[in-house]
PDB file of N, CA and C in Angstrom:
ATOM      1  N   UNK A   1     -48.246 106.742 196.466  1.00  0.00           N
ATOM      2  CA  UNK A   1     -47.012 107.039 195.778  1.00  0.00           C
ATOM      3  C   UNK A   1     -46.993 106.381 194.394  1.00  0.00           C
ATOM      4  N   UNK A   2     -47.254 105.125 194.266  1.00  0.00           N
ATOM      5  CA  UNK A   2     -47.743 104.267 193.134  1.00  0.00           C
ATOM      6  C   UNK A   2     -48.353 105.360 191.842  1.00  0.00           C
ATOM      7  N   UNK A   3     -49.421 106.050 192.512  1.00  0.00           N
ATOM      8  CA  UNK A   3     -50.317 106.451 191.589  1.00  0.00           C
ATOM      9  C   UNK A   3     -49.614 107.464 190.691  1.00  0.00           C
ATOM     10  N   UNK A   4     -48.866 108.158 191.747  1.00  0.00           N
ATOM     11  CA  UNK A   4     -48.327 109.822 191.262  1.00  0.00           C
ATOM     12  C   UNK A   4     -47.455 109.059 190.127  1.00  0.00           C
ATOM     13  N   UNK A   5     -46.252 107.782 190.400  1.00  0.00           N
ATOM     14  CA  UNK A   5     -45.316 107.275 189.691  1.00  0.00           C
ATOM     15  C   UNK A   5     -45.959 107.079 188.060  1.00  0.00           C
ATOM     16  N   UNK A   6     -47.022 106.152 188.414  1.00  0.00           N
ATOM     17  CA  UNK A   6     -47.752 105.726 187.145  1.00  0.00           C
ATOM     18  C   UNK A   6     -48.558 106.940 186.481  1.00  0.00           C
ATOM     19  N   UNK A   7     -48.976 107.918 186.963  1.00  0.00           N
ATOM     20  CA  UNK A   7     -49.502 109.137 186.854  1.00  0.00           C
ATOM     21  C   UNK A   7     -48.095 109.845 185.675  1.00  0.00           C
ATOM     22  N   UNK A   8     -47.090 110.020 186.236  1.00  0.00           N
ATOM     23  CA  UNK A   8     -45.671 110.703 185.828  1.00  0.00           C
ATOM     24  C   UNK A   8     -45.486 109.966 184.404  1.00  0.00           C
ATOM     25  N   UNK A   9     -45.864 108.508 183.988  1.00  0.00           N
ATOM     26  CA  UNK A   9     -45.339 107.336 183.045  1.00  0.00           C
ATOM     27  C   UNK A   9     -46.292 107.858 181.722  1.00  0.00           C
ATOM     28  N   UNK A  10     -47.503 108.104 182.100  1.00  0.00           N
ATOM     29  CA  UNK A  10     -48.417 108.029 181.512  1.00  0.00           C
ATOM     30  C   UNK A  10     -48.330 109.644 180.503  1.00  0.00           C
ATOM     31  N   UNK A  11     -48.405 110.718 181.362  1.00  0.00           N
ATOM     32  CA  UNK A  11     -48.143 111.871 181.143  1.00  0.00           C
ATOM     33  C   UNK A  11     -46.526 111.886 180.312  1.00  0.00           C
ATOM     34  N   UNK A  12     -45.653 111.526 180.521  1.00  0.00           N
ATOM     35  CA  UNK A  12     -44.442 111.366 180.036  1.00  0.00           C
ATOM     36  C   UNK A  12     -44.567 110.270 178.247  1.00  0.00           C
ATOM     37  N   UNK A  13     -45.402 109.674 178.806  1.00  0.00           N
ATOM     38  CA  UNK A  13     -45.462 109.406 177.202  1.00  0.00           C
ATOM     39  C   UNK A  13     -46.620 109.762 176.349  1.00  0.00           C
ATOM     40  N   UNK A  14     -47.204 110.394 177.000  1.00  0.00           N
ATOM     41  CA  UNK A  14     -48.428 111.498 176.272  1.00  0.00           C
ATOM     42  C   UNK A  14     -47.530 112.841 175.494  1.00  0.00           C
ATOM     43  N   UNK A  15     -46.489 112.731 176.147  1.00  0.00           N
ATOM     44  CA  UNK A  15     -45.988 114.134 175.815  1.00  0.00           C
ATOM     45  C   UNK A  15     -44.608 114.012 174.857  1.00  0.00           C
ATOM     46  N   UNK A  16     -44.250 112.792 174.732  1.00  0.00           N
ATOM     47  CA  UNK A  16     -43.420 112.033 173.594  1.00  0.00           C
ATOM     48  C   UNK A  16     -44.230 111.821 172.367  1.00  0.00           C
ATOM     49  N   UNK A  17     -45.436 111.035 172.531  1.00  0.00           N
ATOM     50  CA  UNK A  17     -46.390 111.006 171.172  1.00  0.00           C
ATOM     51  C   UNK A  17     -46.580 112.083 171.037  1.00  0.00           C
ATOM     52  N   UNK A  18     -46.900 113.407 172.180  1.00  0.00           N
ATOM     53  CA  UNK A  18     -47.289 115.073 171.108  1.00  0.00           C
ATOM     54  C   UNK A  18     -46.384 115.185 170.270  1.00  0.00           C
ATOM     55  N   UNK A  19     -44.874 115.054 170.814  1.00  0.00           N
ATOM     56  CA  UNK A  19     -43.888 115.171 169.892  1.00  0.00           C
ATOM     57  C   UNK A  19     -43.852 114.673 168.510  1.00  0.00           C
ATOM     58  N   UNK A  20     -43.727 112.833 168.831  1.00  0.00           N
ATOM     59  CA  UNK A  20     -43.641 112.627 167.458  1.00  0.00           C
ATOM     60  C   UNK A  20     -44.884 112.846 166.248  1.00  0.00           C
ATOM     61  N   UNK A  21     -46.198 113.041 166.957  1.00  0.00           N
ATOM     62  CA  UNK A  21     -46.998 113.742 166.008  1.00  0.00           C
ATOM     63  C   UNK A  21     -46.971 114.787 165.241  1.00  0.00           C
ATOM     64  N   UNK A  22     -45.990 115.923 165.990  1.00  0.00           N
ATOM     65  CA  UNK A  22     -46.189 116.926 165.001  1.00  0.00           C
ATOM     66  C   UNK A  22     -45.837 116.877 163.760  1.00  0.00           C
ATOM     67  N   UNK A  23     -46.327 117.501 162.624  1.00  0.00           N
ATOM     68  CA  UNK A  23     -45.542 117.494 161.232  1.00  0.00           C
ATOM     69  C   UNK A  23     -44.495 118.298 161.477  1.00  0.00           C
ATOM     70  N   UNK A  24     -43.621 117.389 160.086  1.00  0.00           N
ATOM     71  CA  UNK A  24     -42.472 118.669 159.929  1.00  0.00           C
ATOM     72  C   UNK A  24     -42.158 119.520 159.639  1.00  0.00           C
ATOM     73  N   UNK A  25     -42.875 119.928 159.170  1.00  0.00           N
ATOM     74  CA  UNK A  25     -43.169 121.560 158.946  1.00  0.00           C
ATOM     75  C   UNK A  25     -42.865 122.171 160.298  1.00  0.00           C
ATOM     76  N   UNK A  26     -43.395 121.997 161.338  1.00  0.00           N
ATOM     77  CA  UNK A  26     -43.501 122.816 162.293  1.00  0.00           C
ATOM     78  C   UNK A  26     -42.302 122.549 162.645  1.00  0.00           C
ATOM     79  N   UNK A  27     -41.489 121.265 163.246  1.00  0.00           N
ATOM     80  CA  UNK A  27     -40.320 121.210 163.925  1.00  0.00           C
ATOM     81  C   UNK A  27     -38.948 121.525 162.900  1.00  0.00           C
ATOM     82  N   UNK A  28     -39.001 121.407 161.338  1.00  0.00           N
ATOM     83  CA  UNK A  28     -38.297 122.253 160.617  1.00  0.00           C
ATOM     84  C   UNK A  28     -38.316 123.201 160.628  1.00  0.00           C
ATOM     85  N   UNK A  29     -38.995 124.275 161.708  1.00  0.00           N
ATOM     86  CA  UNK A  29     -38.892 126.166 161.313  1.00  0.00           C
ATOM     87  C   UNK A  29     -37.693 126.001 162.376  1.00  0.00           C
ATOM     88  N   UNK A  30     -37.134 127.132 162.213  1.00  0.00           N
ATOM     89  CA  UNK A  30     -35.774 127.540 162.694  1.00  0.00           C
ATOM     90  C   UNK A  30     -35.881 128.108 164.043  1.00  0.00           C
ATOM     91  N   UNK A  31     -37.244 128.588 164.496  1.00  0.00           N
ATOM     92  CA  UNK A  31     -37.486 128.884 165.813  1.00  0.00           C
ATOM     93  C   UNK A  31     -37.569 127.778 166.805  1.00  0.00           C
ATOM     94  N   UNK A  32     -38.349 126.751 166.024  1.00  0.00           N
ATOM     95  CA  UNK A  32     -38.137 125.467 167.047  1.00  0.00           C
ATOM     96  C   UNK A  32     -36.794 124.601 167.209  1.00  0.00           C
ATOM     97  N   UNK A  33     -35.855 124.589 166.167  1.00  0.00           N
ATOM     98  CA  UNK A  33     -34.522 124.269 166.166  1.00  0.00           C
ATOM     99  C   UNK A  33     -33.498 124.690 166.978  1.00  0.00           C
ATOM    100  N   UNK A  34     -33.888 126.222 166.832  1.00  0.00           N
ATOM    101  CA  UNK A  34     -32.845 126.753 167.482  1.00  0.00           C
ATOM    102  C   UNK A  34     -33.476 126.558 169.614  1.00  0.00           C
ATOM    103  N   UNK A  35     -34.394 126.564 169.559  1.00  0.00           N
ATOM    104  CA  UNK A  35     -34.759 126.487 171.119  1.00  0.00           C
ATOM    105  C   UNK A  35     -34.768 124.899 171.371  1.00  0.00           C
ATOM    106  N   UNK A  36     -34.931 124.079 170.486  1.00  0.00           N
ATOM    107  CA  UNK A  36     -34.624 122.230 170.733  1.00  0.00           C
ATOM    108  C   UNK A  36     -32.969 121.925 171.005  1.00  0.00           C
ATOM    109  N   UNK A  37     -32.022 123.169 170.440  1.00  0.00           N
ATOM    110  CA  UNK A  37     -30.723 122.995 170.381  1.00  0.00           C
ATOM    111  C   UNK A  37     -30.707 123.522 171.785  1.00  0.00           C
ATOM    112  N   UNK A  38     -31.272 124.891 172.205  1.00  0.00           N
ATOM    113  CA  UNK A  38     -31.011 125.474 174.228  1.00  0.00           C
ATOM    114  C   UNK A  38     -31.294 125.088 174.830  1.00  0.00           C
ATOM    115  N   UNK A  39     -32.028 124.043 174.972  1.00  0.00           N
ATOM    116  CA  UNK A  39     -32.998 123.636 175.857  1.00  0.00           C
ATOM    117  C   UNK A  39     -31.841 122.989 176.817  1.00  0.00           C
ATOM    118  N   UNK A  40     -31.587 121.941 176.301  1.00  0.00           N
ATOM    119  CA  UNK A  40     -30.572 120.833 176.811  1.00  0.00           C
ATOM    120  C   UNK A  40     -29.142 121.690 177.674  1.00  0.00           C
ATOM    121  N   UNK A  41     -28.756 122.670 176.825  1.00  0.00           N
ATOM    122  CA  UNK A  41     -27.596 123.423 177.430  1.00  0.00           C
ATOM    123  C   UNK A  41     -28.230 124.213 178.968  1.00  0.00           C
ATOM    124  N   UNK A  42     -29.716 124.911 178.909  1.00  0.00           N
ATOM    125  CA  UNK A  42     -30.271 125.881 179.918  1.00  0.00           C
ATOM    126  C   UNK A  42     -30.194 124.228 180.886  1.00  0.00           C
ATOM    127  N   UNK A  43     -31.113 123.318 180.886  1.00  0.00           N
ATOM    128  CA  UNK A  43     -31.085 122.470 181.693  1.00  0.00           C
ATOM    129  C   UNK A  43     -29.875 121.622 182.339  1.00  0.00           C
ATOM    130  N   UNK A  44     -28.800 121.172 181.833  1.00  0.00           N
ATOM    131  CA  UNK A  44     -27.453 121.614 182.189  1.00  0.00           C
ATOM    132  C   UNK A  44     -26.749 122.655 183.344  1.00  0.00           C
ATOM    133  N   UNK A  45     -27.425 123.352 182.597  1.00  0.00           N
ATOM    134  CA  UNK A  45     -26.776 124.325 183.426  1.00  0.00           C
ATOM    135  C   UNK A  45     -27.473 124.691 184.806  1.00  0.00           C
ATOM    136  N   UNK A  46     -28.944 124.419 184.749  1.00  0.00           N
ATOM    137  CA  UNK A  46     -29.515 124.744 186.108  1.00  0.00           C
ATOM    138  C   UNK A  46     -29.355 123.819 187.055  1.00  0.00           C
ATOM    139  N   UNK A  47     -28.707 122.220 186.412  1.00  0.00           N
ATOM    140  CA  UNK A  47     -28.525 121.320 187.458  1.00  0.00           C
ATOM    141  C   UNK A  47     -27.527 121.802 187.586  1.00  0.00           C
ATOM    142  N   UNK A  48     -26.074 122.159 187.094  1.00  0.00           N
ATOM    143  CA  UNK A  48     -24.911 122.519 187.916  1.00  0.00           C
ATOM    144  C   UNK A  48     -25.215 123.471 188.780  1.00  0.00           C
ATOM    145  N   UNK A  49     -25.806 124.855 188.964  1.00  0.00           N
ATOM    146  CA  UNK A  49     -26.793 125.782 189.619  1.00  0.00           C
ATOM    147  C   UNK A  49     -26.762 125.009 190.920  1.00  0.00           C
ATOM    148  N   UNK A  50     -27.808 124.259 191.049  1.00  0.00           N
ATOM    149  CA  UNK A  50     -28.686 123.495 192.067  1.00  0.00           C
ATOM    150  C   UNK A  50     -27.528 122.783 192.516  1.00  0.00           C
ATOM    151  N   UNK A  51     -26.732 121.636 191.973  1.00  0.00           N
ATOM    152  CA  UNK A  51     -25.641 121.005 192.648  1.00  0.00           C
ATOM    153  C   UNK A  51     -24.419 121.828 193.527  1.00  0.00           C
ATOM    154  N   UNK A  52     -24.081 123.014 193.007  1.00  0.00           N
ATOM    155  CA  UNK A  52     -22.984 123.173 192.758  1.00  0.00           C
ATOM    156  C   UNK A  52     -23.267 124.500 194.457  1.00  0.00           C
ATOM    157  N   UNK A  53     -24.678 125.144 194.448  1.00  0.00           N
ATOM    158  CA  UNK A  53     -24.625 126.071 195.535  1.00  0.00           C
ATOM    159  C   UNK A  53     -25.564 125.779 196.484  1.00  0.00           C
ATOM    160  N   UNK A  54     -26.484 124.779 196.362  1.00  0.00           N
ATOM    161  CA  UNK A  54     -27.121 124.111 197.341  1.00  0.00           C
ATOM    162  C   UNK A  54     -27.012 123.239 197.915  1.00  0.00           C
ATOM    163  N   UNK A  55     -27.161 123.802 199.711  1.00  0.00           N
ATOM    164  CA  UNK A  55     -26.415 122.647 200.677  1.00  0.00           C
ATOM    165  C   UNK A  55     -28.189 122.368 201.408  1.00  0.00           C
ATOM    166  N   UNK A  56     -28.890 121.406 200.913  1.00  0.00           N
ATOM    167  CA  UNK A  56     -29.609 121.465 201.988  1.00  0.00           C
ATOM    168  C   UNK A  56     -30.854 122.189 201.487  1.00  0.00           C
ATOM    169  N   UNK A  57     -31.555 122.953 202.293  1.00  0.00           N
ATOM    170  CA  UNK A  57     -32.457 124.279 201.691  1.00  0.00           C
ATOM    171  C   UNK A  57     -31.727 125.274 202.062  1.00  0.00           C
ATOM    172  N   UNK A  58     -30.381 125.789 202.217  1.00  0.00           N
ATOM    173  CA  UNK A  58     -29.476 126.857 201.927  1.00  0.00           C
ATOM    174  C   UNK A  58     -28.770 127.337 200.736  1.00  0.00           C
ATOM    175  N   UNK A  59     -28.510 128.422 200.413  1.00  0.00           N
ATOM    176  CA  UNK A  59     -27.271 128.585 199.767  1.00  0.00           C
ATOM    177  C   UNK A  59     -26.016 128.315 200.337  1.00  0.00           C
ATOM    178  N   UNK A  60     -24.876 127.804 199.573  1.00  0.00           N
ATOM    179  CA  UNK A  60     -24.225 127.392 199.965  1.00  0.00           C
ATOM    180  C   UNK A  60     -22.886 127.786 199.114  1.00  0.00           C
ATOM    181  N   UNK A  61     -21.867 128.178 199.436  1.00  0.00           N
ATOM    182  CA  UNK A  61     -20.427 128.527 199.291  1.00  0.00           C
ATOM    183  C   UNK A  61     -19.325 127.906 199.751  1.00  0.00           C
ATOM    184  N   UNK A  62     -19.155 126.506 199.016  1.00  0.00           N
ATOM    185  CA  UNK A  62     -17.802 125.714 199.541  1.00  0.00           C
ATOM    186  C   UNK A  62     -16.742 125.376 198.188  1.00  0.00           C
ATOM    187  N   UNK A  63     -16.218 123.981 198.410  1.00  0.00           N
ATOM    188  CA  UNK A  63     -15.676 123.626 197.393  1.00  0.00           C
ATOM    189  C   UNK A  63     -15.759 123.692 195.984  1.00  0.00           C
ATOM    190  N   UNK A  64     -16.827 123.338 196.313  1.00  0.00           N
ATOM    191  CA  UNK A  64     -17.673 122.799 194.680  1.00  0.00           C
ATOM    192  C   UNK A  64     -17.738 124.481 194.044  1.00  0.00           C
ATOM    193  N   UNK A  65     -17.648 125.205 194.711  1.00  0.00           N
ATOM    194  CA  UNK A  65     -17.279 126.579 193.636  1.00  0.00           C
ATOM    195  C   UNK A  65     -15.640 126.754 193.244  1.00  0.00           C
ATOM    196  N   UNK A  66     -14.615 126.591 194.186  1.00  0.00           N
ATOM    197  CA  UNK A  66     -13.745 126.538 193.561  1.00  0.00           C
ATOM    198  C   UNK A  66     -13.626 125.709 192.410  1.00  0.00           C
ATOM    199  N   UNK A  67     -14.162 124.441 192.155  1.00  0.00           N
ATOM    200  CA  UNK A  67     -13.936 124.049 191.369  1.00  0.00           C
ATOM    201  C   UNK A  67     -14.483 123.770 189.824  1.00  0.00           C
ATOM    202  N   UNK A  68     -15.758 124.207 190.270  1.00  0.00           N
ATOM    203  CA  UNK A  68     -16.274 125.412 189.131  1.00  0.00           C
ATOM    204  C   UNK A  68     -16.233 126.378 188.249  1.00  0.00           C
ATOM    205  N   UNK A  69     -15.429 127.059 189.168  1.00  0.00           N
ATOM    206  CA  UNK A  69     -14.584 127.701 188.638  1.00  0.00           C
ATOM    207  C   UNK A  69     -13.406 127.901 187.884  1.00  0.00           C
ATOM    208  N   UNK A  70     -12.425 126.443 188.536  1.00  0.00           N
ATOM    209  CA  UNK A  70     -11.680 125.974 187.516  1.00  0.00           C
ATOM    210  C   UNK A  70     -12.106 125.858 186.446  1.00  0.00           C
ATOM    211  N   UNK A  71     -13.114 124.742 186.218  1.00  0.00           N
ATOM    212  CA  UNK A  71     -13.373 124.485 184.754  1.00  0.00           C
ATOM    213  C   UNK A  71     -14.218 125.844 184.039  1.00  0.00           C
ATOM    214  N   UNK A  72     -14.440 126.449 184.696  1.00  0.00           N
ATOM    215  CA  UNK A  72     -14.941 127.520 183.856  1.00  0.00           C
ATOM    216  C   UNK A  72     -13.524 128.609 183.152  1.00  0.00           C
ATOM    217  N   UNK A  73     -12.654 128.243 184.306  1.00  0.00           N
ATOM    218  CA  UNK A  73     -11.674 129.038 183.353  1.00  0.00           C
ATOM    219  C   UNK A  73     -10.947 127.769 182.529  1.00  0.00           C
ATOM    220  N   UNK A  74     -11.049 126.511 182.637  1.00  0.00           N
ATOM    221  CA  UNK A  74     -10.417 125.612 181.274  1.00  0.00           C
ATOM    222  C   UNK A  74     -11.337 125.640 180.129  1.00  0.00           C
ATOM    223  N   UNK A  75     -12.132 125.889 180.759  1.00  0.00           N
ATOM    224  CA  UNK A  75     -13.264 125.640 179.566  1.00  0.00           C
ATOM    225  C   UNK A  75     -13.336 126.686 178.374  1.00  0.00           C
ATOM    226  N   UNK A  76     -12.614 127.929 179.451  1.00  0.00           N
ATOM    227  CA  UNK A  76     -12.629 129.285 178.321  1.00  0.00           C
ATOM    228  C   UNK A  76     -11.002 129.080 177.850  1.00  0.00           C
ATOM    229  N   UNK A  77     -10.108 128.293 178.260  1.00  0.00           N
ATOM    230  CA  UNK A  77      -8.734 127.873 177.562  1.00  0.00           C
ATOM    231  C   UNK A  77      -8.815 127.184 176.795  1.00  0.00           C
ATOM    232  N   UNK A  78     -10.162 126.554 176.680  1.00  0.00           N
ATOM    233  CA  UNK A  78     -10.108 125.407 175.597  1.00  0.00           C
ATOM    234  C   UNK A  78      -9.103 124.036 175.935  1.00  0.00           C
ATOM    235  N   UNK A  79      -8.888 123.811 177.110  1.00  0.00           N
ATOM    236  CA  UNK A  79      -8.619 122.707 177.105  1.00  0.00           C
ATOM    237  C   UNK A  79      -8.894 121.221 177.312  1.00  0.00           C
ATOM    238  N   UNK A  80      -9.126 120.328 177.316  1.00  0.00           N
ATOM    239  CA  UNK A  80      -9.134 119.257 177.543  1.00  0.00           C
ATOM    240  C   UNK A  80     -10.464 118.648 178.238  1.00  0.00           C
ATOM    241  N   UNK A  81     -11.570 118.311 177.784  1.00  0.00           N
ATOM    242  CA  UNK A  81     -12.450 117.634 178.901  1.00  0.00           C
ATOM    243  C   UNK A  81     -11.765 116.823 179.818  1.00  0.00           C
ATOM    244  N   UNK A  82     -11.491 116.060 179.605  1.00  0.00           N
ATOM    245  CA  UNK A  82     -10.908 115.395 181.432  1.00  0.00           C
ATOM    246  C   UNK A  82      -9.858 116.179 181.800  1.00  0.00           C
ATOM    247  N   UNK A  83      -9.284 117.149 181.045  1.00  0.00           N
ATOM    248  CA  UNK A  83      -8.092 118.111 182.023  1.00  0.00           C
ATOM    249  C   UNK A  83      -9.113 118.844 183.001  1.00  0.00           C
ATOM    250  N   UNK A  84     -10.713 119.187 182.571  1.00  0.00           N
ATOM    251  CA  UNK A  84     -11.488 120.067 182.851  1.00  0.00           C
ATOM    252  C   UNK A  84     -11.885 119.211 184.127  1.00  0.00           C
ATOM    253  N   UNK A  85     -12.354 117.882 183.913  1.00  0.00           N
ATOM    254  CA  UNK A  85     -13.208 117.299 184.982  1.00  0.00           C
ATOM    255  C   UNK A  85     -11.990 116.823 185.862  1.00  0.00           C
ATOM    256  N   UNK A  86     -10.779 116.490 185.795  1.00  0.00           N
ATOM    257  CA  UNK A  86      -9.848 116.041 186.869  1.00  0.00           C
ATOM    258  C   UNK A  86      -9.485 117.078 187.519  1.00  0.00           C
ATOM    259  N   UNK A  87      -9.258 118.420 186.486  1.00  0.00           N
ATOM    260  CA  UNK A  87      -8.393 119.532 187.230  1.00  0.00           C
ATOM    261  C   UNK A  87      -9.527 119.778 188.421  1.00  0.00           C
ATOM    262  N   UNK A  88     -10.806 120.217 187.667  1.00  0.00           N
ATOM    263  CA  UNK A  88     -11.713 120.911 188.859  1.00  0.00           C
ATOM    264  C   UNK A  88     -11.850 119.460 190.437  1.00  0.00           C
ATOM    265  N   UNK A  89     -11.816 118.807 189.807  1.00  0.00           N
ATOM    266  CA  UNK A  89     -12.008 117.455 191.231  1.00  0.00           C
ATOM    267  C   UNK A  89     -10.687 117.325 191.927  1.00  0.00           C
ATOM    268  N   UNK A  90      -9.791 117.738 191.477  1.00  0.00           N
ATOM    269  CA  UNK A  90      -8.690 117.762 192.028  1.00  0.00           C
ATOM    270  C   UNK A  90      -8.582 119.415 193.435  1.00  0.00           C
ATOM    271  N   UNK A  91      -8.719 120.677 192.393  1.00  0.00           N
ATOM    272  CA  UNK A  91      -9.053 121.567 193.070  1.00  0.00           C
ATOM    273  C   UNK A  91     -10.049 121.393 194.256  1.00  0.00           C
ATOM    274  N   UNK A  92     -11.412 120.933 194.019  1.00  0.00           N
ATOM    275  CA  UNK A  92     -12.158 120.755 194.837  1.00  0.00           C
ATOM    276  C   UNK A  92     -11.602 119.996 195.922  1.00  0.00           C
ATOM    277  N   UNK A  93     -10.991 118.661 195.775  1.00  0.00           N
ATOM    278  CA  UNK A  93     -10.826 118.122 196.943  1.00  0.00           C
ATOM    279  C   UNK A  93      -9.924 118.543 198.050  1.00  0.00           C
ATOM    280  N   UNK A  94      -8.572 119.764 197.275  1.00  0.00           N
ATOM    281  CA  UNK A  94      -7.815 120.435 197.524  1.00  0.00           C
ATOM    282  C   UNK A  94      -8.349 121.366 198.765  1.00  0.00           C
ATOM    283  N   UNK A  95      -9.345 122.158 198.120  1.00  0.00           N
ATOM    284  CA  UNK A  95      -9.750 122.903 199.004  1.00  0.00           C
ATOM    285  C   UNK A  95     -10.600 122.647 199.807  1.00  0.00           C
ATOM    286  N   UNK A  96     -10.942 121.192 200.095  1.00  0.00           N
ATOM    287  CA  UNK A  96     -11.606 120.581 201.377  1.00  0.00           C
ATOM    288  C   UNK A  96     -10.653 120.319 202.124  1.00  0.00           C
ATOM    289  N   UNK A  97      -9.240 119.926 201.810  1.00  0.00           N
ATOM    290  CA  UNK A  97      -8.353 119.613 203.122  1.00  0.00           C
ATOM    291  C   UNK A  97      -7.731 120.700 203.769  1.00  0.00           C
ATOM    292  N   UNK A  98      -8.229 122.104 203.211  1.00  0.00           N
ATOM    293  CA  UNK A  98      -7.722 123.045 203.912  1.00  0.00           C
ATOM    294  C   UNK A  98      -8.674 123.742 205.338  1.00  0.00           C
TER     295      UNK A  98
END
């Protein structure tokens, strides 16, 4: 287990120095900007994905979608980050005591 860990450390900062090596030229074109700006949002989003409908190795359909859903509709109201993260935790827990 050791090995794979130190294996993961090694590779992980092999792949930070590719980064900061490149010139800027390359990471100033607008193709790499604009996909350095998605990246972070796609990954985001596939952990809510994974959290939000997997129970286990199932799919899964409980709370955690209602309240997902909340914030997906505050989120399109534009309101409030913690109106977003209390309302939906509130909903969620709501619809566990039912």
């Amino acid at each position: 287990m050791w090995t794979a860990i130190l294996l993961a450390c090694v590779g992980c900062y092999l792949l930070k120095l590719a980064g900061l090596s490149l010139p800027e030229r390359v990471l100033s074109h607008p193709t790499v900007e604009r996909v350095a700006d998605l990246i972070p949002v796609a990954l985001l989003a596939a952990l809510v994905a994974v959290q939000v409908f997997s129970g286990g190795t199932s799919l899964t359909l409980d709370a955690r979608v209602l309240g997902l859903g909340f914030a997906v509709v505050a989120l399109l109201l534009r309101m409030p980050f913690l109106v977003v993260v209390v309302g939906a935790s509130v909903v969620a827990a709501l619809a566990r005591l039912v």
